[in-house]
Protein backbone atom coordinates (compact mmCIF):
# COMPACT_ATOMS: atom_id res chain seq x y z
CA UNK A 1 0.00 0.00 0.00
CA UNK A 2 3.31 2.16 1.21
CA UNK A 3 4.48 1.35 -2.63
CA UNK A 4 1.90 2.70 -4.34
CA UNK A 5 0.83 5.88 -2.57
CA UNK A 6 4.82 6.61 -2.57
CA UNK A 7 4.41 5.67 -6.24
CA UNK A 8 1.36 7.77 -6.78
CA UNK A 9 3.30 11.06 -5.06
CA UNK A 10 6.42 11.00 -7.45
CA UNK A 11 3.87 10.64 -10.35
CA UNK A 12 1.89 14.22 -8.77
CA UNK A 13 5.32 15.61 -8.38
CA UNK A 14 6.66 14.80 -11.90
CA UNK A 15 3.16 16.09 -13.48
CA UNK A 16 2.64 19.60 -11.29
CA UNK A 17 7.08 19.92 -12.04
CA UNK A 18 6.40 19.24 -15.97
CA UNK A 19 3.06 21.70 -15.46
CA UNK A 20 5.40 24.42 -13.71
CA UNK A 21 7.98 24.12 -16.47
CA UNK A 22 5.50 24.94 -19.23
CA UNK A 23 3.77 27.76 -17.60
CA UNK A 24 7.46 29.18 -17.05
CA UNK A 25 7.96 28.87 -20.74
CA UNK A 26 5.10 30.30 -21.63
CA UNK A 27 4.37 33.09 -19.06
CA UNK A 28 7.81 34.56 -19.11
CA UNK A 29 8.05 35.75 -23.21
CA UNK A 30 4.08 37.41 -22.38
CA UNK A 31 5.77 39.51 -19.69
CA UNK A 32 8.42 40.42 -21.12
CA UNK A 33 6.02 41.10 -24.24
CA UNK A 34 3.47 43.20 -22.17
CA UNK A 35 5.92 44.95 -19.70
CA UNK A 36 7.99 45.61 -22.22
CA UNK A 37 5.44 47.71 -23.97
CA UNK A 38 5.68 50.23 -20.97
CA UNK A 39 9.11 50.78 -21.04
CA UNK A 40 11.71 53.04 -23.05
CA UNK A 41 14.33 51.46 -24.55
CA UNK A 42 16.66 52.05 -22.66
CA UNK A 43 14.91 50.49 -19.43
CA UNK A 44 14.24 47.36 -21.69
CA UNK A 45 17.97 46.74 -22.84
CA UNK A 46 18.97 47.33 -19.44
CA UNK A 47 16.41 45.28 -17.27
CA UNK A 48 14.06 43.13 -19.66
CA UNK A 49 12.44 41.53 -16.84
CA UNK A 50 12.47 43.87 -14.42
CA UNK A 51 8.77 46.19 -13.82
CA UNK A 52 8.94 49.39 -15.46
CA UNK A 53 9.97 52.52 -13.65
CA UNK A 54 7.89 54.50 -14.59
CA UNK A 55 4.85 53.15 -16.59
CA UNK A 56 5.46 54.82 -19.96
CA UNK A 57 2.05 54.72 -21.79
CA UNK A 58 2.53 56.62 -24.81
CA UNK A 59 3.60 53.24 -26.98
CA UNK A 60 0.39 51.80 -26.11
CA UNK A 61 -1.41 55.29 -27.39
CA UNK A 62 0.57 55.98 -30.27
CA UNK A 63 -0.10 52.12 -31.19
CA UNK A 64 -3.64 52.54 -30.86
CA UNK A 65 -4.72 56.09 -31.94
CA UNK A 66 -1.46 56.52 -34.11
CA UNK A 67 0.30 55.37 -37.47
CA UNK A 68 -2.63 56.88 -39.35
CA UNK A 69 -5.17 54.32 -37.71
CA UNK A 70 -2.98 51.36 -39.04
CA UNK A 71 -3.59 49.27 -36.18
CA UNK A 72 -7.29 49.07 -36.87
CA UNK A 73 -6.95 48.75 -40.28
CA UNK A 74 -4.41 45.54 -39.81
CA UNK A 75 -6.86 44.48 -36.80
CA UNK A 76 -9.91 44.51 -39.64
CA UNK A 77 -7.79 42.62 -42.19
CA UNK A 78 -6.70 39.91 -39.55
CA UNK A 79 -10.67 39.61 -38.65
CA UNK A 80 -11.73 39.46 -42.46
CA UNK A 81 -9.33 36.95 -43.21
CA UNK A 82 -9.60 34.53 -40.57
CA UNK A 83 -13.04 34.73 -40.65
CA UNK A 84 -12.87 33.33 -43.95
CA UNK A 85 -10.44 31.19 -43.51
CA UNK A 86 -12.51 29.95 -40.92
CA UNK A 87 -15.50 29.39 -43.49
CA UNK A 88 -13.61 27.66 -45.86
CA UNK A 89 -11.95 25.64 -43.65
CA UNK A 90 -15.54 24.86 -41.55
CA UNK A 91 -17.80 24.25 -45.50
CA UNK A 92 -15.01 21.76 -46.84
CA UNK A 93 -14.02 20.18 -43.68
CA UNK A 94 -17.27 19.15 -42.77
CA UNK A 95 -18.35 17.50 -46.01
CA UNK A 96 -14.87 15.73 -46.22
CA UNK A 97 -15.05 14.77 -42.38
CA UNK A 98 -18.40 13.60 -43.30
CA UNK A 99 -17.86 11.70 -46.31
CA UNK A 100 -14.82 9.71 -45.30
CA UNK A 101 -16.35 8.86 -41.92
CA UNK A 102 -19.60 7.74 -42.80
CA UNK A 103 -19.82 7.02 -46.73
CA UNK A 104 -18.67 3.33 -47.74
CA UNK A 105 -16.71 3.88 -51.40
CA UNK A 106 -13.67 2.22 -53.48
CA UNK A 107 -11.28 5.33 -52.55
CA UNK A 108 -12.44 6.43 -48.71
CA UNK A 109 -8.59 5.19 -47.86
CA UNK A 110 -6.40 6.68 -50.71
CA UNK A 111 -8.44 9.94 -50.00
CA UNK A 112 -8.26 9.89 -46.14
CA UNK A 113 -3.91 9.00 -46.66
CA UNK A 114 -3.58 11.95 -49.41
CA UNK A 115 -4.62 14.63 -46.60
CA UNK A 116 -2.79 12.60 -44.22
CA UNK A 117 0.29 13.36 -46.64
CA UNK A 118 -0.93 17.06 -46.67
CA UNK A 119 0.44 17.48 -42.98
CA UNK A 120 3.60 16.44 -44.16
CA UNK A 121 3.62 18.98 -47.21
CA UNK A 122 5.40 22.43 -45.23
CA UNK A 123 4.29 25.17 -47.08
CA UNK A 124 7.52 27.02 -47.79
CA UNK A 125 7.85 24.06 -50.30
CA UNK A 126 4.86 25.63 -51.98
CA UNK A 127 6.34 29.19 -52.37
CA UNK A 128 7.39 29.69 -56.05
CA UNK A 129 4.31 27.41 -57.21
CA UNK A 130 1.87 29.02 -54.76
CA UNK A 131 3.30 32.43 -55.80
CA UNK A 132 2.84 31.80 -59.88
CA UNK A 133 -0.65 30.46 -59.81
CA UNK A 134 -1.70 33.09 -57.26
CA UNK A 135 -0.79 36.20 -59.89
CA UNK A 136 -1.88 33.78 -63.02
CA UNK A 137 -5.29 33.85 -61.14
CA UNK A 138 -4.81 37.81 -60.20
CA UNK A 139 -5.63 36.92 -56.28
CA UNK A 140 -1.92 38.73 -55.57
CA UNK A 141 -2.80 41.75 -52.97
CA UNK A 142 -6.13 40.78 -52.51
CA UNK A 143 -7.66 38.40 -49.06
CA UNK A 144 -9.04 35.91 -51.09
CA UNK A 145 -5.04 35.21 -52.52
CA UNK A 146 -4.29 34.69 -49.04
CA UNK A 147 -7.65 33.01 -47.63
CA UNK A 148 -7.23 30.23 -49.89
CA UNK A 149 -3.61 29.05 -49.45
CA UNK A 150 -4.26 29.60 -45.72
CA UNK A 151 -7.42 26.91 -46.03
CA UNK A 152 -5.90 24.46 -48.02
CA UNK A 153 -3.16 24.16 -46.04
CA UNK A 154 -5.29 23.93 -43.07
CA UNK A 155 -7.30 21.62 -44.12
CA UNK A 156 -5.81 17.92 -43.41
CA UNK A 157 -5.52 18.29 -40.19
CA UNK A 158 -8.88 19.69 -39.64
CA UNK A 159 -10.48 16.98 -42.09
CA UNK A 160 -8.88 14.55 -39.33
CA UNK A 161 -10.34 16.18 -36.38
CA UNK A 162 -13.98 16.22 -38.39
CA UNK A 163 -13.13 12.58 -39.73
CA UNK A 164 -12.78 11.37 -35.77
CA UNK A 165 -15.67 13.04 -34.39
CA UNK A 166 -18.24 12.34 -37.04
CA UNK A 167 -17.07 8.13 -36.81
CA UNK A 168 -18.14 8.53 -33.32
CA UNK A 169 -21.86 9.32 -33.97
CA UNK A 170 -23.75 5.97 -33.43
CA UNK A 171 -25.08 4.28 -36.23
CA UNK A 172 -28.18 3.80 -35.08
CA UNK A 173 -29.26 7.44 -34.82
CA UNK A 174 -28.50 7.33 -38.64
CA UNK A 175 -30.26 4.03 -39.11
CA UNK A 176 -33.29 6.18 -37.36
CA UNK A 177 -33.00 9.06 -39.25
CA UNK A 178 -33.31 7.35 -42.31
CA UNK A 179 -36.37 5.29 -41.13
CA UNK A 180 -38.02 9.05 -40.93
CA UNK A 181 -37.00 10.02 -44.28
CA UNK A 182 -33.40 11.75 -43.96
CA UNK A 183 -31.43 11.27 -46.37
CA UNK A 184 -27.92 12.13 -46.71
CA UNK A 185 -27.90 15.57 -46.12
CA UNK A 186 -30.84 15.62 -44.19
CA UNK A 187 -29.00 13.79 -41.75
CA UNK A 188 -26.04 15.95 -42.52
CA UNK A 189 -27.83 19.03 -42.10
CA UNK A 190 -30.22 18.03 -39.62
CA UNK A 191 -28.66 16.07 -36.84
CA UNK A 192 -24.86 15.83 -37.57
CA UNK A 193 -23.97 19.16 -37.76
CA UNK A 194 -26.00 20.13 -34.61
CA UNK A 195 -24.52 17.40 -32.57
CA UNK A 196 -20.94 18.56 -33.66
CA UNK A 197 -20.78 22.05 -31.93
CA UNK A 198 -17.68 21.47 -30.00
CA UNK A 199 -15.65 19.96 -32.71
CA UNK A 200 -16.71 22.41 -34.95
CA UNK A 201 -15.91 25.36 -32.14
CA UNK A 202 -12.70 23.43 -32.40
CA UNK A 203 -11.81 23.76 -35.78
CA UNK A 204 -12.79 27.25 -35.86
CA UNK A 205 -10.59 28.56 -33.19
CA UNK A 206 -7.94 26.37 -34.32
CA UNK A 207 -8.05 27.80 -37.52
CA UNK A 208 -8.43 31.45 -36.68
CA UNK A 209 -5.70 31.43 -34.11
CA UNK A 210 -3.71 29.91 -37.01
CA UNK A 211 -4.78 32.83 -39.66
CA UNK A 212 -4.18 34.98 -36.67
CA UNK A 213 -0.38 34.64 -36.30
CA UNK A 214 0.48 33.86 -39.87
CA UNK A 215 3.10 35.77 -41.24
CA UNK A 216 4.45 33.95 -44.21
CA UNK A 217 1.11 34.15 -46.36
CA UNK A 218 -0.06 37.87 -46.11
CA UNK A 219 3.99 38.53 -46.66
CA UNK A 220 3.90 36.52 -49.76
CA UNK A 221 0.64 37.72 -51.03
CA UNK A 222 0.51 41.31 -49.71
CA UNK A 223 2.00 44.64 -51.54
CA UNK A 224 -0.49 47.37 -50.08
CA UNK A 225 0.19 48.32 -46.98
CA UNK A 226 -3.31 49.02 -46.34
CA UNK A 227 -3.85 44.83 -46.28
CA UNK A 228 -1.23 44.30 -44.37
CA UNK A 229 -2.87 42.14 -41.36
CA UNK A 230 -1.73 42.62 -37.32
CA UNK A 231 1.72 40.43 -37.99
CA UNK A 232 2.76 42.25 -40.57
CA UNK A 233 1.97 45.40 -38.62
CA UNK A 234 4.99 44.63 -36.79
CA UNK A 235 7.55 45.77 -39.79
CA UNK A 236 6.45 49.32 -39.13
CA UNK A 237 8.39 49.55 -36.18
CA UNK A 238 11.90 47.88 -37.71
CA UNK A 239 14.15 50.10 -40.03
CA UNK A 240 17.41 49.42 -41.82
CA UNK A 241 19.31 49.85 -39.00
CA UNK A 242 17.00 49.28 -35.61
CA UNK A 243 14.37 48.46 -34.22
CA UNK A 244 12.06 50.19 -31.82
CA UNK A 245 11.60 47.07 -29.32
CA UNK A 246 9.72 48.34 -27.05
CA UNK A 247 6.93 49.71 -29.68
CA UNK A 248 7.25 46.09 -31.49
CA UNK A 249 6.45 44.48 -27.78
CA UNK A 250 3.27 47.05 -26.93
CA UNK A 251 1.90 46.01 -30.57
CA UNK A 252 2.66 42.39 -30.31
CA UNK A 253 0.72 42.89 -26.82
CA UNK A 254 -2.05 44.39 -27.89
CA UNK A 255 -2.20 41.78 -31.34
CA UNK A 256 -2.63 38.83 -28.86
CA UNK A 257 -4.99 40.15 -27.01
CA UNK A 258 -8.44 39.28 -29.19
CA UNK A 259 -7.02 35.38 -29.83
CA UNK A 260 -6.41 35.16 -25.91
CA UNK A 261 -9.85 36.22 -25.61
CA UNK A 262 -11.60 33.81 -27.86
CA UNK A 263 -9.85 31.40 -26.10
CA UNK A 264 -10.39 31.71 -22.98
CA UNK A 265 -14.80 31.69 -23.91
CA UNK A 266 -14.70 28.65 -26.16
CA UNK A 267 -11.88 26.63 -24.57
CA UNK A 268 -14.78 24.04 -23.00
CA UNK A 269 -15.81 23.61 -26.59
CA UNK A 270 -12.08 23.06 -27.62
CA UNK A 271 -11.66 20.70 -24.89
CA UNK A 272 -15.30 19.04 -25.15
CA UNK A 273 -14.24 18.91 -29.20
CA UNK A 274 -10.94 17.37 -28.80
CA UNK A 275 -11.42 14.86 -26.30
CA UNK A 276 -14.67 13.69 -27.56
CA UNK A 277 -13.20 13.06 -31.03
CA UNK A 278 -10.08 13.65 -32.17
CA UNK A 279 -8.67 11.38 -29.60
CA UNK A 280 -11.09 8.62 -30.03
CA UNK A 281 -10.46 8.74 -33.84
């Protein structure tokens, strides 16, 4: 009995010491990140981690109500694009999810190992191709050129997570369904999709957080500054020469700040989404 409660304690103490060593990882870089926003430069190279003395509040300001409104116009951008990101990602998913989890056909397995391969396909492989068809199809400085790419790339993995949770659904609710006259998409329409609200809460944060802190595809795809989206926003504070840190730290700051939020409301559907499916599947 000795054994295993001694057994039990090193097992708590090895998960709370892993648990400490992440949140360490992770909370350090945000305070240094939103401290660092209230400081001069000076105070930053000298003391990164130390509290500012004093509070300097004018990056914050000049972020926000400077820059000729940039902020807000990279904040809409961001928004627009993940949003549909997010739709693409959520109409396509779903009928692929759908299809290879519950439809019976010759090439369910070569389909569901091609967007297996997908996750292994990095996109800076893609960058000349991606680049040519993207100004053949004149989507080059618009957000469609960079709402697509960001989708399909997307995509396998969030056709898994879909895949997983829709196998899950019993059979005989569709055996049911079709006894009252679904048919495919009825059922589709009618009772799968309305039973999936956490995975698909899932996918959609997943994917907008994604859209939210990519930098390679607007920077590809974007030559108007007005388009640029919140990461690209950052390049307005580096120059040939230097950087303005602590203005680069205050925007970062104030960039994370909407993602952090959707988070924190629909983590019990990320949570309820991933363990109910994705880990099952």
């Amino acid at each position: 009995m000795k054994s295993i409660k001694q057994d039990t304690l090193w097992l708590r103490i090895v998960q709370y010491s892993v648990c400490l060593a992440v949140f360490t990882v992770i909370v350090i870089p945000l305070y240094i990140s939103v401290m660092g926003g209230f400081k001069s430069v000076g105070q930053l190279r000298a003391a990164p981690l130390s509290i500012p003395d004093p509070f300097i509040w004018q990056q914050y300001t000049n972020i926000l109500i400077g820059k000729s409104g940039f902020f807000w116009r990279q904040l809409i951008n961001s928004l627009i694009i993940g949003a549909g990101t997010v739709a693409v990602v959520l109409f396509t998913g779903s009928f692929a999810g759908y299809a290879l989890a519950r439809i019976k056909f010759r090439l369910n397995s070569v389909i569901y190992t091609y967007f297996w391969l997908g996750l292994l396909f990095p996109l800076a492989v893609a960058i000349l191709p991606l680049y040519v068809q993207l100004r053949n199809l004149k989507l080059l400085d618009t957000h469609i050129g960079v709402i697509l790419p960001q989708a399909a790339f997307g995509l396998p993995m969030m056709i898994m997570l879909l895949r997983g949770f829709f196998r899950h659904i019993p059979m005989e609710l569709e055996e049911a369904a079709t006894m009252d006259g679904y048919g495919r998409f009825g059922f589709f329409f009618g009772i799968v999709l309305p039973l999936s609200k956490p995975i698909l809460a899932t996918v959609s944060v997943l994917t907008l957080v994604g859209s939210w802190n990519n930098f390679f595809t607007p920077l590809l795809v974007f030559n108007t500054q007005l388009n640029f989206t919140l990461p690209l926003g950052v390049m307005d504070f580096m120059g040939e020469y230097a950087a303005d840190w602590n203005m680069i730290l205050g925007f970062l700051t104030l960039a994370m700040v909407p993602a952090i939020v959707l988070y924190i409301f629909c983590q019990k559907y990320i949570v309820s989404g991933l363990t109910s499916g994705a880990v099952k599947g």
